[in-house]
C-alpha atoms as a PDB file:
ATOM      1  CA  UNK A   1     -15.570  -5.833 -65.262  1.00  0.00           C
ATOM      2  CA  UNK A   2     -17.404  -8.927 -67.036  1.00  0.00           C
ATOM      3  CA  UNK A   3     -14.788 -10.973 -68.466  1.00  0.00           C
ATOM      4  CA  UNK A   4     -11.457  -9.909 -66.273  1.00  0.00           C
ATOM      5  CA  UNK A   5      -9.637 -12.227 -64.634  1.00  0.00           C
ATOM      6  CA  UNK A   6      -7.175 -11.868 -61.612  1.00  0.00           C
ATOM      7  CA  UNK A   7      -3.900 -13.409 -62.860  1.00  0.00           C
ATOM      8  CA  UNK A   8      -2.087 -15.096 -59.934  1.00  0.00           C
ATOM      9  CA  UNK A   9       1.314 -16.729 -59.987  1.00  0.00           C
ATOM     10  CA  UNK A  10       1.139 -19.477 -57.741  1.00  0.00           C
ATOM     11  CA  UNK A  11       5.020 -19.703 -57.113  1.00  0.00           C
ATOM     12  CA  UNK A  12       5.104 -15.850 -56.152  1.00  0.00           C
ATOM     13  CA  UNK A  13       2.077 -16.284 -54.196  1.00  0.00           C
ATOM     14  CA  UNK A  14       3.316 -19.573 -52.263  1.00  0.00           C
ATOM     15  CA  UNK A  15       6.973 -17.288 -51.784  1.00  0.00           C
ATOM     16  CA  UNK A  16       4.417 -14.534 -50.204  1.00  0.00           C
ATOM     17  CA  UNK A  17       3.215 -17.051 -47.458  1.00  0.00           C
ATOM     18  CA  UNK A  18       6.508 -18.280 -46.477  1.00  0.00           C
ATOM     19  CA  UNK A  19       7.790 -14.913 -46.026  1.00  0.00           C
ATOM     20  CA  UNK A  20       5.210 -13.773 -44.106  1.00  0.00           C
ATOM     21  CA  UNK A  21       4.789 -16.645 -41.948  1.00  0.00           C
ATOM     22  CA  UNK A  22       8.860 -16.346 -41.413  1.00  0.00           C
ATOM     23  CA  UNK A  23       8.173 -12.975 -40.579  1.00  0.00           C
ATOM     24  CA  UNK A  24       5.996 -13.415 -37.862  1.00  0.00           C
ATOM     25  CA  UNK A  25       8.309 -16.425 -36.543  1.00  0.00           C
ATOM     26  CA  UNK A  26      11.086 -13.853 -36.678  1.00  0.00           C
ATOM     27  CA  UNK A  27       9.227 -11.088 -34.828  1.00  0.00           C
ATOM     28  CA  UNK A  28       8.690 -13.592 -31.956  1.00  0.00           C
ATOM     29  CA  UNK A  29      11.937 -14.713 -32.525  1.00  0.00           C
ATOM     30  CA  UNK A  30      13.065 -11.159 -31.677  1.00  0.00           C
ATOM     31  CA  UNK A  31      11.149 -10.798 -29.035  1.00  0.00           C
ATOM     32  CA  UNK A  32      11.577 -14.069 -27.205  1.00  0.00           C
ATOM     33  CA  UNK A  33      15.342 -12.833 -27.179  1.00  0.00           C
ATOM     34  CA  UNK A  34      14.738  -9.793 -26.017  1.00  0.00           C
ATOM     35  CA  UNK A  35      13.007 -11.245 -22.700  1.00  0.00           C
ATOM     36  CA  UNK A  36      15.396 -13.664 -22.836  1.00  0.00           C
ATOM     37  CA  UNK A  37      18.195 -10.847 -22.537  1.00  0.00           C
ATOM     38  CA  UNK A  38      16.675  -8.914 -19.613  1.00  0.00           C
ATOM     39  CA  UNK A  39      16.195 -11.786 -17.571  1.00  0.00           C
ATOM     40  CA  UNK A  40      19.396 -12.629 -17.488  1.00  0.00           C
ATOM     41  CA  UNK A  41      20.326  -8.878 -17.203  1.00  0.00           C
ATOM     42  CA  UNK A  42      18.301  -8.931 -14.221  1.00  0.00           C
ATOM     43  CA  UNK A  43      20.141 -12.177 -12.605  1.00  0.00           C
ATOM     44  CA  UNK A  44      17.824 -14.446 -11.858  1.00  0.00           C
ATOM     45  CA  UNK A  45      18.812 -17.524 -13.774  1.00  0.00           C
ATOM     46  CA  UNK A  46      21.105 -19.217 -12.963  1.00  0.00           C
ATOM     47  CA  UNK A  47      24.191 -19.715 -14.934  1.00  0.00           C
ATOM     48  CA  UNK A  48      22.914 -23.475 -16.127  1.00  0.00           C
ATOM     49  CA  UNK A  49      19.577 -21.487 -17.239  1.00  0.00           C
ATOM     50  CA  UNK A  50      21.437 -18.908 -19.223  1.00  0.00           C
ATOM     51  CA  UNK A  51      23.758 -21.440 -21.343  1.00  0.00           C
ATOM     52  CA  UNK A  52      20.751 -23.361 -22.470  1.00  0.00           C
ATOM     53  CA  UNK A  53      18.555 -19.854 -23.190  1.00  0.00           C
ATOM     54  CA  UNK A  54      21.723 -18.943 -25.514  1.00  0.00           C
ATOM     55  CA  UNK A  55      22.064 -22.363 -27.086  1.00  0.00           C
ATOM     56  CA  UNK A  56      18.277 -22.404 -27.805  1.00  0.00           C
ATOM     57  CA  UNK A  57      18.697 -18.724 -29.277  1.00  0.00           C
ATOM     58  CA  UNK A  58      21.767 -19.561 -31.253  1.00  0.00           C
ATOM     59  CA  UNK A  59      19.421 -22.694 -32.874  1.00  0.00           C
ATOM     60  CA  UNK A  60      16.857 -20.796 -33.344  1.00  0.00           C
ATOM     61  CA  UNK A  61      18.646 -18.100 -35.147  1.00  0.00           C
ATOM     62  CA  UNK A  62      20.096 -20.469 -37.460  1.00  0.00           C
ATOM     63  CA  UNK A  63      16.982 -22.296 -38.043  1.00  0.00           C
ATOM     64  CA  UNK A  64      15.758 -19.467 -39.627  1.00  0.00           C
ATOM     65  CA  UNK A  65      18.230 -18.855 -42.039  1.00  0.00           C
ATOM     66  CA  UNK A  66      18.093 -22.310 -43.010  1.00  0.00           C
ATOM     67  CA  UNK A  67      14.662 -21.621 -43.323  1.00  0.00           C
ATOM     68  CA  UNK A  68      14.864 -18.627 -45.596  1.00  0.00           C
ATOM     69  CA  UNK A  69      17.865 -20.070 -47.864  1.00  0.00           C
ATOM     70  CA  UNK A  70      15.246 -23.463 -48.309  1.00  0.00           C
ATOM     71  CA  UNK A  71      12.434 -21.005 -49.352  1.00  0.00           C
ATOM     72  CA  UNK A  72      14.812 -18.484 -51.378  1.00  0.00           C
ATOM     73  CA  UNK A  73      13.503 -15.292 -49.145  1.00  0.00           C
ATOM     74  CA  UNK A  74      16.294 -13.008 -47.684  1.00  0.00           C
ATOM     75  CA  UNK A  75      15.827 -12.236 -43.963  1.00  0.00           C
ATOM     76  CA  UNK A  76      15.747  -8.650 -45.312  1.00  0.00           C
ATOM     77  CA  UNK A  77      12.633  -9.294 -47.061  1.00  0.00           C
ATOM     78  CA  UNK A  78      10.954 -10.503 -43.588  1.00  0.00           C
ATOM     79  CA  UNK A  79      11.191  -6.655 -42.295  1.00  0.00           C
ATOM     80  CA  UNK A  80       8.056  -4.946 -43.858  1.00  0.00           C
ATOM     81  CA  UNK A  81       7.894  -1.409 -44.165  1.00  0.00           C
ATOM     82  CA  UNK A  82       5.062   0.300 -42.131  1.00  0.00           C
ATOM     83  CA  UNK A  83       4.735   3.404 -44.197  1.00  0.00           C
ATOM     84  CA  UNK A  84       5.078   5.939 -41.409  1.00  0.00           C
ATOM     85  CA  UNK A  85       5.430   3.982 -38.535  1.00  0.00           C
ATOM     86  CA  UNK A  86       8.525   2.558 -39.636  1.00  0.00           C
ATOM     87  CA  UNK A  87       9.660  -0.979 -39.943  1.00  0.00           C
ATOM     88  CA  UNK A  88       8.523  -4.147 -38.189  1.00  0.00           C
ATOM     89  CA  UNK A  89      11.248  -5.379 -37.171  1.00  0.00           C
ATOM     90  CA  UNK A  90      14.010  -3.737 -35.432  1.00  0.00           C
ATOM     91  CA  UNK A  91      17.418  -3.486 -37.086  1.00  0.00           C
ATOM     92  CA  UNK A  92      19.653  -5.786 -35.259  1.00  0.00           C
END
């Protein structure tokens, strides 16, 4: 292989990162609201606790579409496919 080179498009490449470092911000996301959701299922926060755990969701949530519209990736584009294990990320 003397003489090949490995052409990389920088823009696609930077586009890459973002998406998968939104990805992983989403999974947490995801998962911060789901403890989020059985701890209040459970009861024991208090009513003051759960407002400000759904405000800080509801921010959060649009953060990251403000994030993906700045960076041009689609928040279906954060779910990768697994092959047989399915999808990352659970569909809401």
């Amino acid at each position: 292989m003397t003489g090949s080179r490995l052409d990389v498009d920088s823009g696609e490449l930077g586009r890459d990162l973002v998406a998968l470092v939104l990805t992983v911000v989403e999974l947490l996301r995801q998962l911060m609201e789901r403890q989020a959701i059985r701890r209040i299922d459970q009861g024991d926060l208090t009513d003051s606790q759960v407002e400000e755990i759904g405000t800080t969701l509801m921010m959060l949530d649009q953060r990251m579409a403000e994030l993906c519209e700045q960076h041009g990736v689609r928040p279906e584009d954060l779910n990768l496919d697994l092959g047989p294990l399915g999808s990352l990320l659970p569909r809401e």
